[in-house]
PDB file of N, CA and C in Angstrom:
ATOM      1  N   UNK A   1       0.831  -1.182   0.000  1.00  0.00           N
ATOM      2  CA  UNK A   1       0.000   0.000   0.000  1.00  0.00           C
ATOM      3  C   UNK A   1       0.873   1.242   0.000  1.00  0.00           C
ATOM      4  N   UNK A   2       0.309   2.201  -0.976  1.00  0.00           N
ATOM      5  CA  UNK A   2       0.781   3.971  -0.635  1.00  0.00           C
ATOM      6  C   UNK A   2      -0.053   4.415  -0.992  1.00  0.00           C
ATOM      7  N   UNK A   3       0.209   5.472  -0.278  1.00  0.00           N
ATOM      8  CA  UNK A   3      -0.861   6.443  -0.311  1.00  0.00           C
ATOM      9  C   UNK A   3      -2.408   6.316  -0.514  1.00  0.00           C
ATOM     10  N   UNK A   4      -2.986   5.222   0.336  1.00  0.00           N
ATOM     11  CA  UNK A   4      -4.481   4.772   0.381  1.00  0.00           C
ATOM     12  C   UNK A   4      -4.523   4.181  -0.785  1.00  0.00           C
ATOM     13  N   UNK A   5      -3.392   3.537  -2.002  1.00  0.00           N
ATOM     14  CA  UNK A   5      -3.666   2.696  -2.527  1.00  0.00           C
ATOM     15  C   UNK A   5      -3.192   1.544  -2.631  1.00  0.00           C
ATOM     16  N   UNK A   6      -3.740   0.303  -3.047  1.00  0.00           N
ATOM     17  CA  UNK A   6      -3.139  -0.829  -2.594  1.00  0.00           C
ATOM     18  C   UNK A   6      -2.909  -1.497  -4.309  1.00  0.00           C
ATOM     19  N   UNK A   7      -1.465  -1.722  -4.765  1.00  0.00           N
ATOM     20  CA  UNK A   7      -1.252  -2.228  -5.666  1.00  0.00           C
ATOM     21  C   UNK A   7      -1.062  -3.821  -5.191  1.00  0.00           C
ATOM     22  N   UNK A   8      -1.805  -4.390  -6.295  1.00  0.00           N
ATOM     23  CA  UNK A   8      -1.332  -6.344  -6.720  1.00  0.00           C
ATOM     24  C   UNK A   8      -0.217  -6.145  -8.259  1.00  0.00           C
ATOM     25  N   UNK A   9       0.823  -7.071  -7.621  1.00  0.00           N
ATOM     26  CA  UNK A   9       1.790  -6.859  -8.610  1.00  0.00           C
ATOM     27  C   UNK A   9       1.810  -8.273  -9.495  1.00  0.00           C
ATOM     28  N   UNK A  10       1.456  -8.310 -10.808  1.00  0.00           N
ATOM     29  CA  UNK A  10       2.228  -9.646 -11.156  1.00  0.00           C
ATOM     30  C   UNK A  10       2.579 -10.006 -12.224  1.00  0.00           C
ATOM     31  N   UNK A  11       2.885 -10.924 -12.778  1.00  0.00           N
ATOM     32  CA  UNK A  11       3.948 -11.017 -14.231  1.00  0.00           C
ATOM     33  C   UNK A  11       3.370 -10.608 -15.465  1.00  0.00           C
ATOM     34  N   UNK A  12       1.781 -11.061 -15.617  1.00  0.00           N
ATOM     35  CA  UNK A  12       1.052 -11.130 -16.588  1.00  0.00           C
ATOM     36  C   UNK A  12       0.014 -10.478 -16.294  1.00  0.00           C
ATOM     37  N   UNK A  13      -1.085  -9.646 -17.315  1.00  0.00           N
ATOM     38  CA  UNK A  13      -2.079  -8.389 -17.416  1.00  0.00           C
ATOM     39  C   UNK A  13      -3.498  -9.067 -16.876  1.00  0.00           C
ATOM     40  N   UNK A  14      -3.957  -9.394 -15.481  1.00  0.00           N
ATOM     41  CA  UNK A  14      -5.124 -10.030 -14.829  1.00  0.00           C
ATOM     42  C   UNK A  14      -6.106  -9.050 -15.469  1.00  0.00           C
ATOM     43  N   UNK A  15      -7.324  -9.821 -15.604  1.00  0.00           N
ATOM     44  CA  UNK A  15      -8.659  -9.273 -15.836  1.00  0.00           C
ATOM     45  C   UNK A  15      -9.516  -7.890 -14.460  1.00  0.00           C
ATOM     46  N   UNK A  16      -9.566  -9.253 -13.696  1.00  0.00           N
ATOM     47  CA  UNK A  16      -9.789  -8.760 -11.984  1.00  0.00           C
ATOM     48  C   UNK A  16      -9.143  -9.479 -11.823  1.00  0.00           C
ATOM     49  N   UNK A  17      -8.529  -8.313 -10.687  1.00  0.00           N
ATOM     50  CA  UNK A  17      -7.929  -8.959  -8.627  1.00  0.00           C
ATOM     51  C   UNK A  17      -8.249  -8.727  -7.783  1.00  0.00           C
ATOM     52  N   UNK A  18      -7.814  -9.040  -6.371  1.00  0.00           N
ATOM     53  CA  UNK A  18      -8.190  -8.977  -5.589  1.00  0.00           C
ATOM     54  C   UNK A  18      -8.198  -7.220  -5.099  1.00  0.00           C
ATOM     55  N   UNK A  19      -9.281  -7.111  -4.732  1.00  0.00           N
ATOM     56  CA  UNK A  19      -9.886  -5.574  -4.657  1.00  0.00           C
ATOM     57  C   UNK A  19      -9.852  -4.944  -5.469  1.00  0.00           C
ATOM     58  N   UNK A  20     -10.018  -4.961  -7.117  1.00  0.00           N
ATOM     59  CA  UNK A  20      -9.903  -4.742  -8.080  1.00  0.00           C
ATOM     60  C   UNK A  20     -11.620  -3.648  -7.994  1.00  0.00           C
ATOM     61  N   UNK A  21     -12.007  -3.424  -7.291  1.00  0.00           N
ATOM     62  CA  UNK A  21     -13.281  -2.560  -7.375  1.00  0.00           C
ATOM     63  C   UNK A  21     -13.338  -1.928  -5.958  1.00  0.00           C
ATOM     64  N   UNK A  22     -12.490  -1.919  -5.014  1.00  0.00           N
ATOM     65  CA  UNK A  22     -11.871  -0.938  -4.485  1.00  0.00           C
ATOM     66  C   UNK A  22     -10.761  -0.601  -4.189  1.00  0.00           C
ATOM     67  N   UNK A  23     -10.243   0.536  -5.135  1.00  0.00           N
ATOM     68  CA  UNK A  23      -9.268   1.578  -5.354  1.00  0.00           C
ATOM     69  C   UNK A  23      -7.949   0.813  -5.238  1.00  0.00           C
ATOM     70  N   UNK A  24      -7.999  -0.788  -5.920  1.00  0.00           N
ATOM     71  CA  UNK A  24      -6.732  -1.622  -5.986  1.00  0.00           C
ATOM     72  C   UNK A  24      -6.285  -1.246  -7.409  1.00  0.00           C
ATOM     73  N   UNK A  25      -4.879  -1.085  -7.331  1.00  0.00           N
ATOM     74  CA  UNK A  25      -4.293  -0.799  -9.405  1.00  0.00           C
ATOM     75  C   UNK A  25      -3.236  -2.168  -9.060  1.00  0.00           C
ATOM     76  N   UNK A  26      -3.303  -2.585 -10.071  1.00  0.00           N
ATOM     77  CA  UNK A  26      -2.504  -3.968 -10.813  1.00  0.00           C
ATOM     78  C   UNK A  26      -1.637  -3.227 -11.778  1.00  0.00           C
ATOM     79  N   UNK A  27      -0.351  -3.745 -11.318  1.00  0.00           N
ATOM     80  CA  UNK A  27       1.126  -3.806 -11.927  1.00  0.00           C
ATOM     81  C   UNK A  27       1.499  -4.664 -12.457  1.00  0.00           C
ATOM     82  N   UNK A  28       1.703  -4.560 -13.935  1.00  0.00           N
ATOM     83  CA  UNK A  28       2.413  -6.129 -15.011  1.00  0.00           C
ATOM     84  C   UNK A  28       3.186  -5.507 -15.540  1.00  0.00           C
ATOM     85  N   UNK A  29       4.253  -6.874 -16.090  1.00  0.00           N
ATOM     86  CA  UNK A  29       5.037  -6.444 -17.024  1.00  0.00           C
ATOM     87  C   UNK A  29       4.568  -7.519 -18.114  1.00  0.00           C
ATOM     88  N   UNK A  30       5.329  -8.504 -18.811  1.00  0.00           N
ATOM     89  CA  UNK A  30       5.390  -9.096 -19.724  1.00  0.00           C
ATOM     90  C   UNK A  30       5.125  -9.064 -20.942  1.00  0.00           C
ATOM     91  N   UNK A  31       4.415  -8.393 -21.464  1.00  0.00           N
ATOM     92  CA  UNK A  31       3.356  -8.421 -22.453  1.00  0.00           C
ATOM     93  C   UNK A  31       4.504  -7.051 -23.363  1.00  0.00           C
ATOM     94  N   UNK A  32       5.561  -6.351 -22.396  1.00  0.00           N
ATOM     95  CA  UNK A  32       6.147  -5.271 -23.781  1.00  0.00           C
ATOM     96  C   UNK A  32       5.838  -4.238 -24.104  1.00  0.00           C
ATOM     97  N   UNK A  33       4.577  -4.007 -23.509  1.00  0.00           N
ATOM     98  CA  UNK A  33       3.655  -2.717 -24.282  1.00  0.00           C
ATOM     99  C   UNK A  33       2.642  -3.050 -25.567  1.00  0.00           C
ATOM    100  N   UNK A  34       2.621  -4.742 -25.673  1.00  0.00           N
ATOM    101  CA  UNK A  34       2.156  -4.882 -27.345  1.00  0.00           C
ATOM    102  C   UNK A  34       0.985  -5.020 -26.900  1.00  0.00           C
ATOM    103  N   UNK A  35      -0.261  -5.340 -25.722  1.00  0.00           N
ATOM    104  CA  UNK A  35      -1.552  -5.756 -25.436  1.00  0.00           C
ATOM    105  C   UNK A  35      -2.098  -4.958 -24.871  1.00  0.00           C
ATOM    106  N   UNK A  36      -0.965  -3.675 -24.618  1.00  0.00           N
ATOM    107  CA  UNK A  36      -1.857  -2.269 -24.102  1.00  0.00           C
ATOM    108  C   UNK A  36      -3.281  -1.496 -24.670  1.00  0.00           C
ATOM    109  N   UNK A  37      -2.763  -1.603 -26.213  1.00  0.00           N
ATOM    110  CA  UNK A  37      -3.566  -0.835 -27.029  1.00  0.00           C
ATOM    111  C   UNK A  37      -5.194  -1.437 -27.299  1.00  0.00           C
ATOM    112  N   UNK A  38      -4.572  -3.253 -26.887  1.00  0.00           N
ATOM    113  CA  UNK A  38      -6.037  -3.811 -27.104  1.00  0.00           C
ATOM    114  C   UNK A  38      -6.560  -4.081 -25.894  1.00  0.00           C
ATOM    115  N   UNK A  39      -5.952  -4.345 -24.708  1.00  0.00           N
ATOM    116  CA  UNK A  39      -6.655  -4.363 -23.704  1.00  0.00           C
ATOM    117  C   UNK A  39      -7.339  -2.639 -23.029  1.00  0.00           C
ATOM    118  N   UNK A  40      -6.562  -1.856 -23.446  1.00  0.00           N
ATOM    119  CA  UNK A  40      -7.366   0.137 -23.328  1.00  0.00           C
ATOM    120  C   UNK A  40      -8.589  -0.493 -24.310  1.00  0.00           C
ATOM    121  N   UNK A  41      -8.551  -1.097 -25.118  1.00  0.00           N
ATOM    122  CA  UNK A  41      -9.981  -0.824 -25.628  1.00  0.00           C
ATOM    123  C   UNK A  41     -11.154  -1.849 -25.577  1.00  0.00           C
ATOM    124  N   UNK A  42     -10.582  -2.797 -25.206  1.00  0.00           N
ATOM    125  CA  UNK A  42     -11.174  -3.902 -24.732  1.00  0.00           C
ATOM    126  C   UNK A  42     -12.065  -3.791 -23.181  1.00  0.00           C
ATOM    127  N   UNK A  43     -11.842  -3.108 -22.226  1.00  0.00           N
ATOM    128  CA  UNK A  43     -11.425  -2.960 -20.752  1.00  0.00           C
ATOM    129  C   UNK A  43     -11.267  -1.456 -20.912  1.00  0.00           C
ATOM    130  N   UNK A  44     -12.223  -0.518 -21.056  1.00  0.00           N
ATOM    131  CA  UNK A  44     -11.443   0.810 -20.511  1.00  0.00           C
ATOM    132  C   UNK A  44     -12.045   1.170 -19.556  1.00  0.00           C
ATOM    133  N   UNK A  45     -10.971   1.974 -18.807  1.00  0.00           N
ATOM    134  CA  UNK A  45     -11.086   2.337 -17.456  1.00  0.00           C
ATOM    135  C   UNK A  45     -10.651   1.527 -16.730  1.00  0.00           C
ATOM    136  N   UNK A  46      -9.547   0.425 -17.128  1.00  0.00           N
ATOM    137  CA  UNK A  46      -9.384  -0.561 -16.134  1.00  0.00           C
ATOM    138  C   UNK A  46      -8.110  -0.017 -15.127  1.00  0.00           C
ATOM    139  N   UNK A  47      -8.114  -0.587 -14.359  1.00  0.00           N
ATOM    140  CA  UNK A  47      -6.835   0.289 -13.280  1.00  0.00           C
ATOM    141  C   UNK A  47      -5.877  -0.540 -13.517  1.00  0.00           C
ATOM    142  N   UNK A  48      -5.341  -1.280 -14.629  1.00  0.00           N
ATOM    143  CA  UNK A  48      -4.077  -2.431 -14.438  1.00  0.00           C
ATOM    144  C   UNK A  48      -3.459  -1.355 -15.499  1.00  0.00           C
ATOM    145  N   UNK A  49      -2.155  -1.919 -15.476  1.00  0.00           N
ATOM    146  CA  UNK A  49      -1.023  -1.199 -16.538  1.00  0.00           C
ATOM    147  C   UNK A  49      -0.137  -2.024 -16.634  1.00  0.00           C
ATOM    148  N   UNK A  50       0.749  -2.155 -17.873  1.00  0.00           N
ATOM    149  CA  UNK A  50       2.132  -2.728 -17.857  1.00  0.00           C
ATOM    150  C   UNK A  50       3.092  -1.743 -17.863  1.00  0.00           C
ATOM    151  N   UNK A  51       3.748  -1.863 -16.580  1.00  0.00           N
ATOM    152  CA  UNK A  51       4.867  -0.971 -15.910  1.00  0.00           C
ATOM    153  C   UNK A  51       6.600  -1.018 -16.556  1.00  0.00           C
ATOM    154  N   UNK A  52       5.961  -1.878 -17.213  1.00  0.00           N
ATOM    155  CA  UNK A  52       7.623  -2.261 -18.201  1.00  0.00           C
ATOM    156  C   UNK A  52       8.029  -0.929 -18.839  1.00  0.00           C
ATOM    157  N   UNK A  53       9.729  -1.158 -19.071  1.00  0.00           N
ATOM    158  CA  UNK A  53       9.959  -0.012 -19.739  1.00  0.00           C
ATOM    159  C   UNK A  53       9.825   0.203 -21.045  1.00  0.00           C
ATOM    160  N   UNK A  54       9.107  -0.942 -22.133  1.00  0.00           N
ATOM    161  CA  UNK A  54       8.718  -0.503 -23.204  1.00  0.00           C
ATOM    162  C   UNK A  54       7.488  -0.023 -23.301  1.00  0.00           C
ATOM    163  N   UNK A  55       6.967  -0.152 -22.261  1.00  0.00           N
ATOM    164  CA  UNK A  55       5.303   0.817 -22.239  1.00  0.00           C
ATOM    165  C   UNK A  55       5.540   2.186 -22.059  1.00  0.00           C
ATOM    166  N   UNK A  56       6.633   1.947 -21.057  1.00  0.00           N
ATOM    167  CA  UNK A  56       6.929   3.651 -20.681  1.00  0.00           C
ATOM    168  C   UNK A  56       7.724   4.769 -21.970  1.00  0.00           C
ATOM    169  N   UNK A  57       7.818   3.817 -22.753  1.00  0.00           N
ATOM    170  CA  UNK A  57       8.575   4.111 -23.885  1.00  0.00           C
ATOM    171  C   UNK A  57       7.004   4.817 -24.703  1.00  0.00           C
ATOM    172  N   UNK A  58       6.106   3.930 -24.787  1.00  0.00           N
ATOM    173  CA  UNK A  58       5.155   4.064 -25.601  1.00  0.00           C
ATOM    174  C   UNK A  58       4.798   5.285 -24.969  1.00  0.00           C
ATOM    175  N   UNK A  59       4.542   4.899 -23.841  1.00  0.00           N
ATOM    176  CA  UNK A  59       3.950   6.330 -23.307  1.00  0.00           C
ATOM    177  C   UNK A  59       4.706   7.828 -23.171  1.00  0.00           C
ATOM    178  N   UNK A  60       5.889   7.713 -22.956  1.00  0.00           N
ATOM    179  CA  UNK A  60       6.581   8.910 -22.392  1.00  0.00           C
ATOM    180  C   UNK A  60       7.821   9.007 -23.453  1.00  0.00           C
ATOM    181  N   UNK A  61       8.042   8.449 -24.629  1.00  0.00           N
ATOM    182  CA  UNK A  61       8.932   8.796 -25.488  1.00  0.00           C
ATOM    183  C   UNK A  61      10.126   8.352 -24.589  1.00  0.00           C
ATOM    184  N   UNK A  62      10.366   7.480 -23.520  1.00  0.00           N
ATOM    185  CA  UNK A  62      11.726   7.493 -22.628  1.00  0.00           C
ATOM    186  C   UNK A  62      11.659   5.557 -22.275  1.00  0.00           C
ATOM    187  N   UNK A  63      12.749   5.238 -22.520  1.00  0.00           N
ATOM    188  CA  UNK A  63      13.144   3.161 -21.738  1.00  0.00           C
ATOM    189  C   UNK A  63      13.509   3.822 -20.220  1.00  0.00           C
ATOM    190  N   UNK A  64      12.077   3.758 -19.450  1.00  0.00           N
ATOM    191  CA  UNK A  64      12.802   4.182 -18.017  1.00  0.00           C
ATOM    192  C   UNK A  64      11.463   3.499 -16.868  1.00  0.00           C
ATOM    193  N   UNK A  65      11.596   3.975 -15.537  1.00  0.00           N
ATOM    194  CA  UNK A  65      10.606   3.072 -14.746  1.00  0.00           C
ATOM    195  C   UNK A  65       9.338   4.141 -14.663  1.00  0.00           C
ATOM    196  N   UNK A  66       8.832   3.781 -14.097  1.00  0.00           N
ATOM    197  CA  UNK A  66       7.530   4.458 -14.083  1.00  0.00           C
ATOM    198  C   UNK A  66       7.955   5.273 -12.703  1.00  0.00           C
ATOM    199  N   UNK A  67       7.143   6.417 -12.349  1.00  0.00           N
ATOM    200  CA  UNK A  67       6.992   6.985 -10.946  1.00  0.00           C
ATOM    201  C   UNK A  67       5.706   6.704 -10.281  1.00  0.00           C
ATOM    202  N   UNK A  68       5.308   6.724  -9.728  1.00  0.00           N
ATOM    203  CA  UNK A  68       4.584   6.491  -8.722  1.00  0.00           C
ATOM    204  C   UNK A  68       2.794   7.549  -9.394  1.00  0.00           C
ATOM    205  N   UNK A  69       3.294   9.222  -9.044  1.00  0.00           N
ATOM    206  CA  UNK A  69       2.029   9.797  -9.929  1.00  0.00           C
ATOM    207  C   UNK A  69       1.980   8.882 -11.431  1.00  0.00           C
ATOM    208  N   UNK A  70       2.674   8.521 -12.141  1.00  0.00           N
ATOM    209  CA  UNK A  70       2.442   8.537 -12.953  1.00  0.00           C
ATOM    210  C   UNK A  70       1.516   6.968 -13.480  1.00  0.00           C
ATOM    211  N   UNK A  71       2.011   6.580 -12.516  1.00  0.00           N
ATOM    212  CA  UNK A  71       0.885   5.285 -12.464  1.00  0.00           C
ATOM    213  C   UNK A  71      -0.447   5.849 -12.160  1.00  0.00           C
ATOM    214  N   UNK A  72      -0.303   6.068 -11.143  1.00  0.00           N
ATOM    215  CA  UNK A  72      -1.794   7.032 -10.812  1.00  0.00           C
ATOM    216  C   UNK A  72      -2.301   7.636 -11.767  1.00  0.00           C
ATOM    217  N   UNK A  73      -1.952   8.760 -12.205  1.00  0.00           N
ATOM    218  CA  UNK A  73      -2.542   9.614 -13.145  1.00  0.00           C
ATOM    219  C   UNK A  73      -2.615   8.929 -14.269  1.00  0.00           C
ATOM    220  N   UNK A  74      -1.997   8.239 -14.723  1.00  0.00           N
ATOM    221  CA  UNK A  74      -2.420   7.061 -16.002  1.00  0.00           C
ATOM    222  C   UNK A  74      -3.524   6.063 -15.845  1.00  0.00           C
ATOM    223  N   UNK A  75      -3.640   5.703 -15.021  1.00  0.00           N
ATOM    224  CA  UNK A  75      -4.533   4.939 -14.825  1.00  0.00           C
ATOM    225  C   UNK A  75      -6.166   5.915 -14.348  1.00  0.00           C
ATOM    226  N   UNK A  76      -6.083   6.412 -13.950  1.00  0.00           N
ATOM    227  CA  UNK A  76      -7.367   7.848 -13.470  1.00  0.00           C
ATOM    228  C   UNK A  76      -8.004   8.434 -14.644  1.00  0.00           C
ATOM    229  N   UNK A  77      -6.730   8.550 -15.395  1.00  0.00           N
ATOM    230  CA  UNK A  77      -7.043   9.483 -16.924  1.00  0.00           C
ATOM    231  C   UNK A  77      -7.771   8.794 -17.895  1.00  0.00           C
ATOM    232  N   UNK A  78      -7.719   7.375 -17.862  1.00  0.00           N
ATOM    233  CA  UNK A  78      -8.683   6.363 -18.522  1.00  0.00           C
ATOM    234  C   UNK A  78      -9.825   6.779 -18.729  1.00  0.00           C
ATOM    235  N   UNK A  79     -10.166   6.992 -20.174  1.00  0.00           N
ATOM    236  CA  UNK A  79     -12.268   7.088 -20.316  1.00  0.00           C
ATOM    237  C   UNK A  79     -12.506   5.913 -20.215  1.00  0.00           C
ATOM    238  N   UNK A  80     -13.725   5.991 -19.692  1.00  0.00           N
ATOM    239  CA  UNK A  80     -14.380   5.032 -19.434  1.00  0.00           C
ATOM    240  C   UNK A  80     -14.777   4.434 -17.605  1.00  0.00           C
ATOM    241  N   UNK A  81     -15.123   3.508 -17.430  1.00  0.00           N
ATOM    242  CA  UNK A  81     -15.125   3.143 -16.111  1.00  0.00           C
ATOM    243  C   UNK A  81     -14.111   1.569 -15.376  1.00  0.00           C
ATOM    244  N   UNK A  82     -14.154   1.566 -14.142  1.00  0.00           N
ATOM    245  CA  UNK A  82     -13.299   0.846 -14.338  1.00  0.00           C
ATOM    246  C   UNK A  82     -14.888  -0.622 -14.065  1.00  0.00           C
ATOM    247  N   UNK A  83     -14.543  -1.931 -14.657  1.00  0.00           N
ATOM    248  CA  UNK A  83     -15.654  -2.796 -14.439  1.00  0.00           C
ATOM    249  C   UNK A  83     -15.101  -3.113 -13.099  1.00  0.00           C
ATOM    250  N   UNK A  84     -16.732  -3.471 -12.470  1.00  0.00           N
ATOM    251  CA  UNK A  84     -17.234  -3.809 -10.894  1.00  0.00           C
ATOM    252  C   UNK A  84     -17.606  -5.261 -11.344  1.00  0.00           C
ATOM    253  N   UNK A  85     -16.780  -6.322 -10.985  1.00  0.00           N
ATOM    254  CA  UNK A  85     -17.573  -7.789 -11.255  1.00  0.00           C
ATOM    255  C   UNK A  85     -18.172  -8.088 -10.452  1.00  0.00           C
ATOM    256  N   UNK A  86     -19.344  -7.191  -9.609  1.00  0.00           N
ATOM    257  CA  UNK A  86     -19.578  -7.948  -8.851  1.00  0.00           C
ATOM    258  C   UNK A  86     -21.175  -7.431  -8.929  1.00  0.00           C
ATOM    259  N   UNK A  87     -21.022  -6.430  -9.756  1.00  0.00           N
ATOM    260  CA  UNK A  87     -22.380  -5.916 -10.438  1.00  0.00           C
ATOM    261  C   UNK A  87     -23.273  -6.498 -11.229  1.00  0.00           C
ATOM    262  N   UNK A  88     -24.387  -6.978 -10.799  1.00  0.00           N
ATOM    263  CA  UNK A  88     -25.034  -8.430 -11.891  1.00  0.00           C
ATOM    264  C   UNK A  88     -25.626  -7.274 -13.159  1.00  0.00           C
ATOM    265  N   UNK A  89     -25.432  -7.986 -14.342  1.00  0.00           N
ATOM    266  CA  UNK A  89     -25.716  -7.309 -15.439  1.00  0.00           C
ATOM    267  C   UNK A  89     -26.553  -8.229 -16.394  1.00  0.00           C
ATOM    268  N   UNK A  90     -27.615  -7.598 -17.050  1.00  0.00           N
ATOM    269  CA  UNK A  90     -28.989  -8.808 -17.826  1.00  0.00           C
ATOM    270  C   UNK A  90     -29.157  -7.886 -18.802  1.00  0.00           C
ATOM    271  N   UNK A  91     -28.412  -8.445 -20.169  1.00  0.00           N
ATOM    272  CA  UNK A  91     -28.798  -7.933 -21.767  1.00  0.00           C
ATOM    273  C   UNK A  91     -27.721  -6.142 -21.339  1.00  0.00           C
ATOM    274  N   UNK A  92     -26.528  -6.189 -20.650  1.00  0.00           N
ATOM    275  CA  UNK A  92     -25.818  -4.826 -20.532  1.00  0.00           C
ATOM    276  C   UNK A  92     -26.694  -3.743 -19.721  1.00  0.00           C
ATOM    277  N   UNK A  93     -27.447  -3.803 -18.868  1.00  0.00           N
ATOM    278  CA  UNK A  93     -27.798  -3.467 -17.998  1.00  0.00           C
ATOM    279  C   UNK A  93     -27.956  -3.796 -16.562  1.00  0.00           C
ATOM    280  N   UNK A  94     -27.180  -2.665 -15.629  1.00  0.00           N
ATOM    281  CA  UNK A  94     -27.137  -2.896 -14.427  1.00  0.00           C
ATOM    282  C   UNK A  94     -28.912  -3.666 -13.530  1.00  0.00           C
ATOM    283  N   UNK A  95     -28.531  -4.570 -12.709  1.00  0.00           N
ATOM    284  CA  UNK A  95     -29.843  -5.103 -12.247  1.00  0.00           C
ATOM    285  C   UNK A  95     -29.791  -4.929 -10.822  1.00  0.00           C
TER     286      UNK A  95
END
């Protein structure tokens, strides 16, 4: 945990985790930066990221680590919402 948030860290880009619908962000690497573009659109608003330095590349023009705001604010800045699995949904509507 920092700063009232609680990151799950792990190798590969999880769907949901644990507290993944309260104010938990998920840290991956593996993936390179290449499943970013389809999981942002697949999943938007999701609070996971790949923290690798070729994402950070994608993102920030720089091969370097991420900071701390910048996880945050990347992940916040997301349109969209982040999904609640725990919200029953019938034909895409909340029930």
């Amino acid at each position: 945990e920092m700063d009232g948030y609680t990151f799950v860290m792990s190798h590969f880009a999880p769907a949901v985790w644990d507290k993944s619908h309260h104010k938990a962000l998920a840290l991956y690497g593996h993936s390179h930066a290449s499943a970013e573009p389809w999981l942002e659109g697949i999943m938007p608003g999701r609070r996971a990221i790949d923290v690798g330095v070729d994402n950070a590349y994608r993102l920030f023009g720089e091969f370097r680590p991420f900071t701390f705001e910048e996880v945050v604010d990347t992940l916040y800045s997301r349109p969209g919402i982040a999904i609640d699995h725990h919200i029953e949904r019938q034909n895409n509507t909340v029930i």
